[in-house]
PDB file of N, CA and C in Angstrom:
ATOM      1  N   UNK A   1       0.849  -1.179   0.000  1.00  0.00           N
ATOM      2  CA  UNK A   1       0.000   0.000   0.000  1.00  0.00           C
ATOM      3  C   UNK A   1       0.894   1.242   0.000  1.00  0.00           C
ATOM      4  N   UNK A   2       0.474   2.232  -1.012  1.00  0.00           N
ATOM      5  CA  UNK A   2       1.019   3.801  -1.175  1.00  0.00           C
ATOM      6  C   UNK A   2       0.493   4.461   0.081  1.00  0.00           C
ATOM      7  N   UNK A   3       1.185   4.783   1.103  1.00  0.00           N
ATOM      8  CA  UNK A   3       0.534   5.917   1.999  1.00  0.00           C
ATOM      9  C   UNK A   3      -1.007   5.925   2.246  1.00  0.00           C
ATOM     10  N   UNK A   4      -1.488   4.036   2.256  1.00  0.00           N
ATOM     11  CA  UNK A   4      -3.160   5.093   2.910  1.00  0.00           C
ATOM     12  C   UNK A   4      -3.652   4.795   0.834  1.00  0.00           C
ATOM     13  N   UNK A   5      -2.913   4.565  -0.136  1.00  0.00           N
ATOM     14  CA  UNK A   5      -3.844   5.478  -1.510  1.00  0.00           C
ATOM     15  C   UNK A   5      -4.591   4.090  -1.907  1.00  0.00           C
ATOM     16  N   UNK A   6      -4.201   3.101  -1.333  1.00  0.00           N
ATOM     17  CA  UNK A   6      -4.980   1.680  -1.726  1.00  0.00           C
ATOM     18  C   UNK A   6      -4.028   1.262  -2.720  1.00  0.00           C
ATOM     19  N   UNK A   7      -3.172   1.047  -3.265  1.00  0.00           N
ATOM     20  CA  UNK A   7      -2.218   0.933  -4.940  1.00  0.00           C
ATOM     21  C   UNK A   7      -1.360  -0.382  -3.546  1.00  0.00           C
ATOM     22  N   UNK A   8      -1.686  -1.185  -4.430  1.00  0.00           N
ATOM     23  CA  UNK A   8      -1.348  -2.641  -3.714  1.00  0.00           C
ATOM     24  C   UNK A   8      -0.066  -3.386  -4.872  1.00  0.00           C
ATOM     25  N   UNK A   9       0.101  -2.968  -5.880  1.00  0.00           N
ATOM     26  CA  UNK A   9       0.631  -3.341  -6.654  1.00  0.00           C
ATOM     27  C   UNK A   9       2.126  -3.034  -6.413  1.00  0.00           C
ATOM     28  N   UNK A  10       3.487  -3.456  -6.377  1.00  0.00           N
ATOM     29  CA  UNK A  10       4.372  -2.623  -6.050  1.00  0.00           C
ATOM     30  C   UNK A  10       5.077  -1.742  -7.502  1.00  0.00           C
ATOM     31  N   UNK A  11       4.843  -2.144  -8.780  1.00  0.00           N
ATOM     32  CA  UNK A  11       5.142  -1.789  -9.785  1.00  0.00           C
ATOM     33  C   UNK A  11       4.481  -0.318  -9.916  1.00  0.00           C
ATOM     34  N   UNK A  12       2.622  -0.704  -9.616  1.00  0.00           N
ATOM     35  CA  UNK A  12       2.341   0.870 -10.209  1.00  0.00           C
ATOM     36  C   UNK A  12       2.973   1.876  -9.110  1.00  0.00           C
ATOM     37  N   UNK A  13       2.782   1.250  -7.473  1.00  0.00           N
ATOM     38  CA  UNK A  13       3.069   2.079  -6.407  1.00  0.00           C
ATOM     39  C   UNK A  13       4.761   2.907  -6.612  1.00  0.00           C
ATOM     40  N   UNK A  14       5.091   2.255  -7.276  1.00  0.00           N
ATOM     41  CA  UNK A  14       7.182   2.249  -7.630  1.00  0.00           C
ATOM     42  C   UNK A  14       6.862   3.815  -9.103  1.00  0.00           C
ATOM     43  N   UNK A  15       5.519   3.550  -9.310  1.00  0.00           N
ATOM     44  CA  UNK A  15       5.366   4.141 -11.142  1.00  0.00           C
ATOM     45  C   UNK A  15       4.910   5.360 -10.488  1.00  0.00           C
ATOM     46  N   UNK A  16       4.283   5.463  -9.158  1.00  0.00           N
ATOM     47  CA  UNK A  16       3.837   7.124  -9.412  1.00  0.00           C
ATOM     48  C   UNK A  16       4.951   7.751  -8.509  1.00  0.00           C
ATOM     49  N   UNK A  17       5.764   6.742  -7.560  1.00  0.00           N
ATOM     50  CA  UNK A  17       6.666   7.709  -7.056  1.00  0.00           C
ATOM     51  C   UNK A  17       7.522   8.148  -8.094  1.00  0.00           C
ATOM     52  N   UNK A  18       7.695   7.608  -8.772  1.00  0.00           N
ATOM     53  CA  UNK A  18       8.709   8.360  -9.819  1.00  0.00           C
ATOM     54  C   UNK A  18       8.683   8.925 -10.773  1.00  0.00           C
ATOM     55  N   UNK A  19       6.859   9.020 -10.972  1.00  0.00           N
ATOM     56  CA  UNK A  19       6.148  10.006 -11.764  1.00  0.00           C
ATOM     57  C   UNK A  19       6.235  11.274 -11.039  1.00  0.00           C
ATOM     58  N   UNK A  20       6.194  10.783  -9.636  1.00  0.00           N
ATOM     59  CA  UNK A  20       5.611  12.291  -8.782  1.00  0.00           C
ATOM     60  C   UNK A  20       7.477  12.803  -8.688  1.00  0.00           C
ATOM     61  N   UNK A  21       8.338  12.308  -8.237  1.00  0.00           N
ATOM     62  CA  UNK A  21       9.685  13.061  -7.912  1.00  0.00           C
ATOM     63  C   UNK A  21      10.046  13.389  -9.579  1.00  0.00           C
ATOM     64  N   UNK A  22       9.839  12.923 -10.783  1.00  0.00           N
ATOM     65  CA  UNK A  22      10.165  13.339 -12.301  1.00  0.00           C
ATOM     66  C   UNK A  22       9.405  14.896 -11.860  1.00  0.00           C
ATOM     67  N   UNK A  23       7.782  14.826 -11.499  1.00  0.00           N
ATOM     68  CA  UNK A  23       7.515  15.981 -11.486  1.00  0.00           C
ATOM     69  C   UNK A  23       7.665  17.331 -11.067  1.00  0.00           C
ATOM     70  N   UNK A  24       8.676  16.622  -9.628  1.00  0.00           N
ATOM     71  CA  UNK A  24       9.159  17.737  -8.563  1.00  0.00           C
ATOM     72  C   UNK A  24      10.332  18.337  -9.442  1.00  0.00           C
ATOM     73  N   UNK A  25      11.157  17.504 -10.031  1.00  0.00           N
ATOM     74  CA  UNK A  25      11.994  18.269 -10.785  1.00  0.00           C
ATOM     75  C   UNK A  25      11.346  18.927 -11.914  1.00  0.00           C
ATOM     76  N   UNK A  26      11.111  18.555 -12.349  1.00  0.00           N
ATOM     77  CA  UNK A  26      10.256  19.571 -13.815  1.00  0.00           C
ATOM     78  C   UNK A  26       9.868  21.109 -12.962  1.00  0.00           C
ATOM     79  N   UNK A  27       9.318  20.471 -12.095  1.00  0.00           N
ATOM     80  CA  UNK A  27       8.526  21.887 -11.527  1.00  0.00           C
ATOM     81  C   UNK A  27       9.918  22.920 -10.890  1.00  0.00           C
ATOM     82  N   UNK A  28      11.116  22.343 -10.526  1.00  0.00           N
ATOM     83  CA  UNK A  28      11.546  23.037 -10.478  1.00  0.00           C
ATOM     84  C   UNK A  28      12.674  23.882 -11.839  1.00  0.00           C
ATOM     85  N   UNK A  29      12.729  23.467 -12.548  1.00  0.00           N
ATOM     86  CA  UNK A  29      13.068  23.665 -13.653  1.00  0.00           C
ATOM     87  C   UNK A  29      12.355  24.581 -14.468  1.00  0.00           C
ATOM     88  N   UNK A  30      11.152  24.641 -14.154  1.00  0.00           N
ATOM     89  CA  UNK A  30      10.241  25.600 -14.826  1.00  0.00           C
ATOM     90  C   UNK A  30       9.957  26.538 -13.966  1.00  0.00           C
ATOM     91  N   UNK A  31      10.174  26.547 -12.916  1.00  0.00           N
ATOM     92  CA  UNK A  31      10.662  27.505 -11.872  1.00  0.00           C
ATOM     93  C   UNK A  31      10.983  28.400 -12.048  1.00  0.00           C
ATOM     94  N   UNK A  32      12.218  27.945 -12.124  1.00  0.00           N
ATOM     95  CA  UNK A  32      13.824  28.694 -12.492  1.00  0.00           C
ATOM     96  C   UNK A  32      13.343  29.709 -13.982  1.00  0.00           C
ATOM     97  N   UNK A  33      13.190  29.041 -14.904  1.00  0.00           N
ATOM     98  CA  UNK A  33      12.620  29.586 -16.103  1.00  0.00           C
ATOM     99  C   UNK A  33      11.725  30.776 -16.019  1.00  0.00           C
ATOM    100  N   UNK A  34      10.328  30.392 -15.316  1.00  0.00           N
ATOM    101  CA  UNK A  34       9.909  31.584 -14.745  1.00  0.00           C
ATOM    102  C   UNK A  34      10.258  32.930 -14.262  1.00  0.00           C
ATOM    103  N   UNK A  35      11.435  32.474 -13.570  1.00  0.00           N
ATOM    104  CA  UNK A  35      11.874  33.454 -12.763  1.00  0.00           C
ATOM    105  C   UNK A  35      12.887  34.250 -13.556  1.00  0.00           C
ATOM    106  N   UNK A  36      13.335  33.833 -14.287  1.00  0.00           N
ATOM    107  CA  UNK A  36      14.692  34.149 -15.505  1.00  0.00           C
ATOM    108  C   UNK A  36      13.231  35.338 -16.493  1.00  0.00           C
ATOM    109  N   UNK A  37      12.553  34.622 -17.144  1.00  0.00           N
ATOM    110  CA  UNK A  37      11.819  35.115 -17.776  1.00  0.00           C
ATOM    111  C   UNK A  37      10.798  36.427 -16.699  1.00  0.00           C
ATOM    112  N   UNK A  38      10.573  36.190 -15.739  1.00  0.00           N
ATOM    113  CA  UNK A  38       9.991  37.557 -15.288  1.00  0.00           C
ATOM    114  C   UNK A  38      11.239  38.287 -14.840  1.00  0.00           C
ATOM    115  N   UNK A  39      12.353  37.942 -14.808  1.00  0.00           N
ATOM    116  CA  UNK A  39      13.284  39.602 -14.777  1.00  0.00           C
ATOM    117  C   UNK A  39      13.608  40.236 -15.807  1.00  0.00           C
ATOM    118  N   UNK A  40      13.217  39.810 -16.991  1.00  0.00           N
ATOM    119  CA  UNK A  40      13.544  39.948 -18.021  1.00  0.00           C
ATOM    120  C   UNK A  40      12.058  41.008 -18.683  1.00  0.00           C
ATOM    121  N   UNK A  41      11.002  40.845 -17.897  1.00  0.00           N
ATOM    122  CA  UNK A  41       9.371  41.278 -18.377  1.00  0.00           C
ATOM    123  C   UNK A  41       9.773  43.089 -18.422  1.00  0.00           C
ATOM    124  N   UNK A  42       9.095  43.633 -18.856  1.00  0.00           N
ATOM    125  CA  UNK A  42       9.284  45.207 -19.220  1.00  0.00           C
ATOM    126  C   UNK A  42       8.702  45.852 -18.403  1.00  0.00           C
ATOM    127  N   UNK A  43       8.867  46.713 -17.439  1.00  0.00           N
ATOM    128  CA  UNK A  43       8.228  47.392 -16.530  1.00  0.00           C
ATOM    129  C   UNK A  43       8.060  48.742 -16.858  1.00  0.00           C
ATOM    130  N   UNK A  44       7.019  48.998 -17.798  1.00  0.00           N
ATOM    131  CA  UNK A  44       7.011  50.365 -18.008  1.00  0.00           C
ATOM    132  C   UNK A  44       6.039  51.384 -17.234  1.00  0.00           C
ATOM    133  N   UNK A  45       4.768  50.280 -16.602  1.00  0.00           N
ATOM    134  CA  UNK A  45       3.655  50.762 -16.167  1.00  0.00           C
ATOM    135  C   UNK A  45       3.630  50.074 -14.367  1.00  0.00           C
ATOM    136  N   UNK A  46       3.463  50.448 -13.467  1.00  0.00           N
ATOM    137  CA  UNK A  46       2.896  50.350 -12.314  1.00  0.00           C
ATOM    138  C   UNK A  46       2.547  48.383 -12.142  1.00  0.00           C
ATOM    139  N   UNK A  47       2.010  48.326 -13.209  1.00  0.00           N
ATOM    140  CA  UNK A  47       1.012  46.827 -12.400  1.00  0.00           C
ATOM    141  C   UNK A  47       2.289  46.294 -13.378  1.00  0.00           C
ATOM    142  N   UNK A  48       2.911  46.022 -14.356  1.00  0.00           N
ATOM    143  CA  UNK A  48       3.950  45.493 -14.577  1.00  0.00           C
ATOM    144  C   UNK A  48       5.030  45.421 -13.450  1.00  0.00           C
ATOM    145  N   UNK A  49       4.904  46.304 -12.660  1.00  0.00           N
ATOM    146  CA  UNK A  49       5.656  45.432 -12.035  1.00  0.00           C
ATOM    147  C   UNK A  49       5.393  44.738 -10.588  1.00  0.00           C
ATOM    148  N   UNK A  50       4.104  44.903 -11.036  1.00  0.00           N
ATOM    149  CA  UNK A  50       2.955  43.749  -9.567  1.00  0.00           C
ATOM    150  C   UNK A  50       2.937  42.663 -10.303  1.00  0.00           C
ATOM    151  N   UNK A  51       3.059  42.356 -11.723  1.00  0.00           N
ATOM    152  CA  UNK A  51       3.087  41.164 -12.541  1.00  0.00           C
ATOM    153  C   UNK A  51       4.187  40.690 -12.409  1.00  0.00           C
ATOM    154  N   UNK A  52       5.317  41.312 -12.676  1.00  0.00           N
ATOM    155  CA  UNK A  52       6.856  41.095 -12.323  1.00  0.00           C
ATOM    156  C   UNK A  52       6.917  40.073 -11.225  1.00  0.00           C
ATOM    157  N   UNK A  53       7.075  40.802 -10.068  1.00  0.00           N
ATOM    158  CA  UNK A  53       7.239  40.346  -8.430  1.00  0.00           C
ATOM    159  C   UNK A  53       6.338  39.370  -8.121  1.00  0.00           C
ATOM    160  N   UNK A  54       4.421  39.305  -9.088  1.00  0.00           N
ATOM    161  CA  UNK A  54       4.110  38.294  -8.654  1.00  0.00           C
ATOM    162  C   UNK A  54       4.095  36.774  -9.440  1.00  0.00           C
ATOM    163  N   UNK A  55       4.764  36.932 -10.437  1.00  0.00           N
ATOM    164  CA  UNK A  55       5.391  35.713 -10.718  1.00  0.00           C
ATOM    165  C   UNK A  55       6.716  35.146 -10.530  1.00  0.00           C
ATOM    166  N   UNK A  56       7.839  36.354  -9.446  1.00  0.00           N
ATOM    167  CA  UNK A  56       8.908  35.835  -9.431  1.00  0.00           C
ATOM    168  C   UNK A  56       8.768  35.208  -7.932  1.00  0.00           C
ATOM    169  N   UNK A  57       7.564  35.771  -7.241  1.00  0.00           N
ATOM    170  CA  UNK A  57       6.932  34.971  -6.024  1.00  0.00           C
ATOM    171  C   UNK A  57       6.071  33.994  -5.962  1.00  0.00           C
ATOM    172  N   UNK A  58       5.314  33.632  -7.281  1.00  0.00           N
ATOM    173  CA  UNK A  58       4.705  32.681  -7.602  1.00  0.00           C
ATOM    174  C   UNK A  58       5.862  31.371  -8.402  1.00  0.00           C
ATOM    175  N   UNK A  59       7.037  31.507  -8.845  1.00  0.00           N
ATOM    176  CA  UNK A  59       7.945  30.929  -9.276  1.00  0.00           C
ATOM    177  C   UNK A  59       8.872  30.235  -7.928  1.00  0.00           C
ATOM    178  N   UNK A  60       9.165  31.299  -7.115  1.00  0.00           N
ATOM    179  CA  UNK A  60       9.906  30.757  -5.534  1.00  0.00           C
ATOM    180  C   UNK A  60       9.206  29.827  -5.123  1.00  0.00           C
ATOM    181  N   UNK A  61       7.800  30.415  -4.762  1.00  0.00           N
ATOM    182  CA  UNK A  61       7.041  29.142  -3.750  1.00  0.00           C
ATOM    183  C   UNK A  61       6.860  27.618  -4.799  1.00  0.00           C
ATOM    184  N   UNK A  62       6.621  27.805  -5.879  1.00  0.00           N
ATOM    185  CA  UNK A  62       6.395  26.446  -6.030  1.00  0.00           C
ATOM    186  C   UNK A  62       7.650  25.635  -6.348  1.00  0.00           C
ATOM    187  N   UNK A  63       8.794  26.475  -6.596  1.00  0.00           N
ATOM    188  CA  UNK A  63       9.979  25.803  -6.577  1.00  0.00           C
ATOM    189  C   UNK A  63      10.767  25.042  -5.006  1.00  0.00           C
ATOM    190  N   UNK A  64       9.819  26.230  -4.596  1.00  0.00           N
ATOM    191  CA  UNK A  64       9.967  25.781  -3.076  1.00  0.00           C
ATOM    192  C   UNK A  64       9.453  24.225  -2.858  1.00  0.00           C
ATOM    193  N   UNK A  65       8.091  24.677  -3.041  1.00  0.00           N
ATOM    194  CA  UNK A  65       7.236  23.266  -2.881  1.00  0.00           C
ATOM    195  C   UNK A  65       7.720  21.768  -3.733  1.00  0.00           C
ATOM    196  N   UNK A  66       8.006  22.595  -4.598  1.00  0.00           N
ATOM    197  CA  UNK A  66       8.364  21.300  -4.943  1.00  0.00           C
ATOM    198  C   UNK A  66       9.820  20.503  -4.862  1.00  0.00           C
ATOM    199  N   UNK A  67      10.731  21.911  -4.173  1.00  0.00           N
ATOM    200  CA  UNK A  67      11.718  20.766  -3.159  1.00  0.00           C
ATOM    201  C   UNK A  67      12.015  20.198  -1.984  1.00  0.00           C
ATOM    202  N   UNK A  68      10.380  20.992  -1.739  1.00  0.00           N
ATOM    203  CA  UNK A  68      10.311  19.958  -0.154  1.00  0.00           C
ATOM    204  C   UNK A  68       9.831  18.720  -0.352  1.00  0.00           C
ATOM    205  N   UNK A  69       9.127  18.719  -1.472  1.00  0.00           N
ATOM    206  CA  UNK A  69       8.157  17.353  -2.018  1.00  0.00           C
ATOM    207  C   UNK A  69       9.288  16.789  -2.151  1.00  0.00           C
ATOM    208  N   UNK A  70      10.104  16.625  -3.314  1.00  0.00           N
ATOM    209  CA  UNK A  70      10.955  15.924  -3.633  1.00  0.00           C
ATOM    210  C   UNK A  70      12.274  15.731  -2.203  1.00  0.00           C
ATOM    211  N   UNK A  71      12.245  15.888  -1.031  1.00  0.00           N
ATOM    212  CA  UNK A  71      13.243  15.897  -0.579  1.00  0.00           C
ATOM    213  C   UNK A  71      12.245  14.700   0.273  1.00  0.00           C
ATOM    214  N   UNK A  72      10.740  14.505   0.632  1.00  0.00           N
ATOM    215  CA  UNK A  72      10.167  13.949   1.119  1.00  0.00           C
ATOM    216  C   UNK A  72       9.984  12.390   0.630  1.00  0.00           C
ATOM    217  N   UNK A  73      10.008  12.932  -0.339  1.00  0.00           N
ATOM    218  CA  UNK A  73      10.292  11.476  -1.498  1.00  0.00           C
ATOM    219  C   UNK A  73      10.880  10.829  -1.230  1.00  0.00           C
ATOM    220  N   UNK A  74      12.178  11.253  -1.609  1.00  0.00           N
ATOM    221  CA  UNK A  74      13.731  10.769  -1.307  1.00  0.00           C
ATOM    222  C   UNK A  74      14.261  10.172   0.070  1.00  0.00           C
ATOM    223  N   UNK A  75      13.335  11.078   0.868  1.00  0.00           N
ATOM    224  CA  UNK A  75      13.211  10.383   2.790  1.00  0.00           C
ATOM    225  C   UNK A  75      12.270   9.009   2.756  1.00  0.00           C
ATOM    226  N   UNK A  76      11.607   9.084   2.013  1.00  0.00           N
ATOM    227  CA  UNK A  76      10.401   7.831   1.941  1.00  0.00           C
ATOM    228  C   UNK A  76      11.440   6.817   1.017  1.00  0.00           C
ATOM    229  N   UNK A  77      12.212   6.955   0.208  1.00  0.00           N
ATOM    230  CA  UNK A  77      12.969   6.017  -0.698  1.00  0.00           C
ATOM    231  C   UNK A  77      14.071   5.468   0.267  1.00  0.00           C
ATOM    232  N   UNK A  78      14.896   6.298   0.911  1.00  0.00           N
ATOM    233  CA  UNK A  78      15.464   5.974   1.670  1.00  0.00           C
ATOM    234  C   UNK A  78      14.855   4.768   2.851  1.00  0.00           C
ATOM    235  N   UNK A  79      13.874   5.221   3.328  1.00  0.00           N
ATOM    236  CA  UNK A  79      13.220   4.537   4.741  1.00  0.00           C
ATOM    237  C   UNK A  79      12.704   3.228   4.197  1.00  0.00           C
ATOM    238  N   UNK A  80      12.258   3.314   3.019  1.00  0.00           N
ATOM    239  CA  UNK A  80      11.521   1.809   1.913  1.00  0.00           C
ATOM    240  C   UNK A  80      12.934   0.569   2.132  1.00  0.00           C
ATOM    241  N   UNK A  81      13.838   1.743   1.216  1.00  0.00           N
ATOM    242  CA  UNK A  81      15.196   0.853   1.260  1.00  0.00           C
ATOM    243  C   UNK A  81      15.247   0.308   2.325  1.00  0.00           C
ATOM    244  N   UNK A  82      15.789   0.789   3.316  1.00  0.00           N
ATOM    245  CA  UNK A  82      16.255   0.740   4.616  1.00  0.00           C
ATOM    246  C   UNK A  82      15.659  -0.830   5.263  1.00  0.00           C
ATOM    247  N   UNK A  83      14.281  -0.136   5.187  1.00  0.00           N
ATOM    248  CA  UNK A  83      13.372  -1.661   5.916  1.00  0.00           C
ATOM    249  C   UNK A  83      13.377  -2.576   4.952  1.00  0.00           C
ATOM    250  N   UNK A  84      13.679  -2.352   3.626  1.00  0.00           N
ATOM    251  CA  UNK A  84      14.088  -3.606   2.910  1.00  0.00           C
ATOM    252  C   UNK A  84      15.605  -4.560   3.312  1.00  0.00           C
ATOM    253  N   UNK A  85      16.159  -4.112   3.202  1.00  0.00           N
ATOM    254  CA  UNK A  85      17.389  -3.943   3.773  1.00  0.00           C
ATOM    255  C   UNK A  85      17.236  -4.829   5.187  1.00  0.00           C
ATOM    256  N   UNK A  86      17.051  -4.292   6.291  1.00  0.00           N
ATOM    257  CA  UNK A  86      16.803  -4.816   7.772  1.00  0.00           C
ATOM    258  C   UNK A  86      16.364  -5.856   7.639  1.00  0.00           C
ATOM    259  N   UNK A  87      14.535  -6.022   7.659  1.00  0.00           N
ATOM    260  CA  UNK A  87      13.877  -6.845   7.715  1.00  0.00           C
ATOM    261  C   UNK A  87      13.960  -7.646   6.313  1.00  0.00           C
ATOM    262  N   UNK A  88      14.475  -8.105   5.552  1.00  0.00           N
ATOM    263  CA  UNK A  88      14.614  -9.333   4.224  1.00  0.00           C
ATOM    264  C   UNK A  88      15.017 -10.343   4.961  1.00  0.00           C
TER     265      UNK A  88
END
């Protein structure tokens, strides 16, 4: 069982963790991009640059998020191992 998700299978359960940590990186990668690309946006008017700041703060947090996800992952891969490891 995935965390509680019912996925009894260990193949698919093995298929979304590594769907979901592929995704943590993407997300941070497009992040980064974001953030490259809004310093780069033209600030000629007032709310340009409320558009600016709020996508280079909408770019942080989810880059954020998504390296706490992925660091959570990686603690759960570890701990899987581990008790594989011990208890075999």
């Amino acid at each position: 069982m995935l965390a509680g998700c019912g996925v009894g299978e260990p193949f698919i359960a093995g298929f979304l963790v590594a769907l979901f940590t592929l995704s943590c990186v993407a997300i941070v990668f497009v992040s980064v991009a974001i953030w490259r690309s809004s310093s780069n946006y033209p600030r000629d008017a007032w709310w340009q640059w409320l558009v600016a700041i709020g996508a280079k703060l909408c770019a942080a947090l989810s880059g954020l998020a998504a390296a706490v996800s992925l660091l959570a992952v990686l603690y759960l891969l570890v701990t899987f191992i581990y008790a594989a490891i011990v208890y075999a």
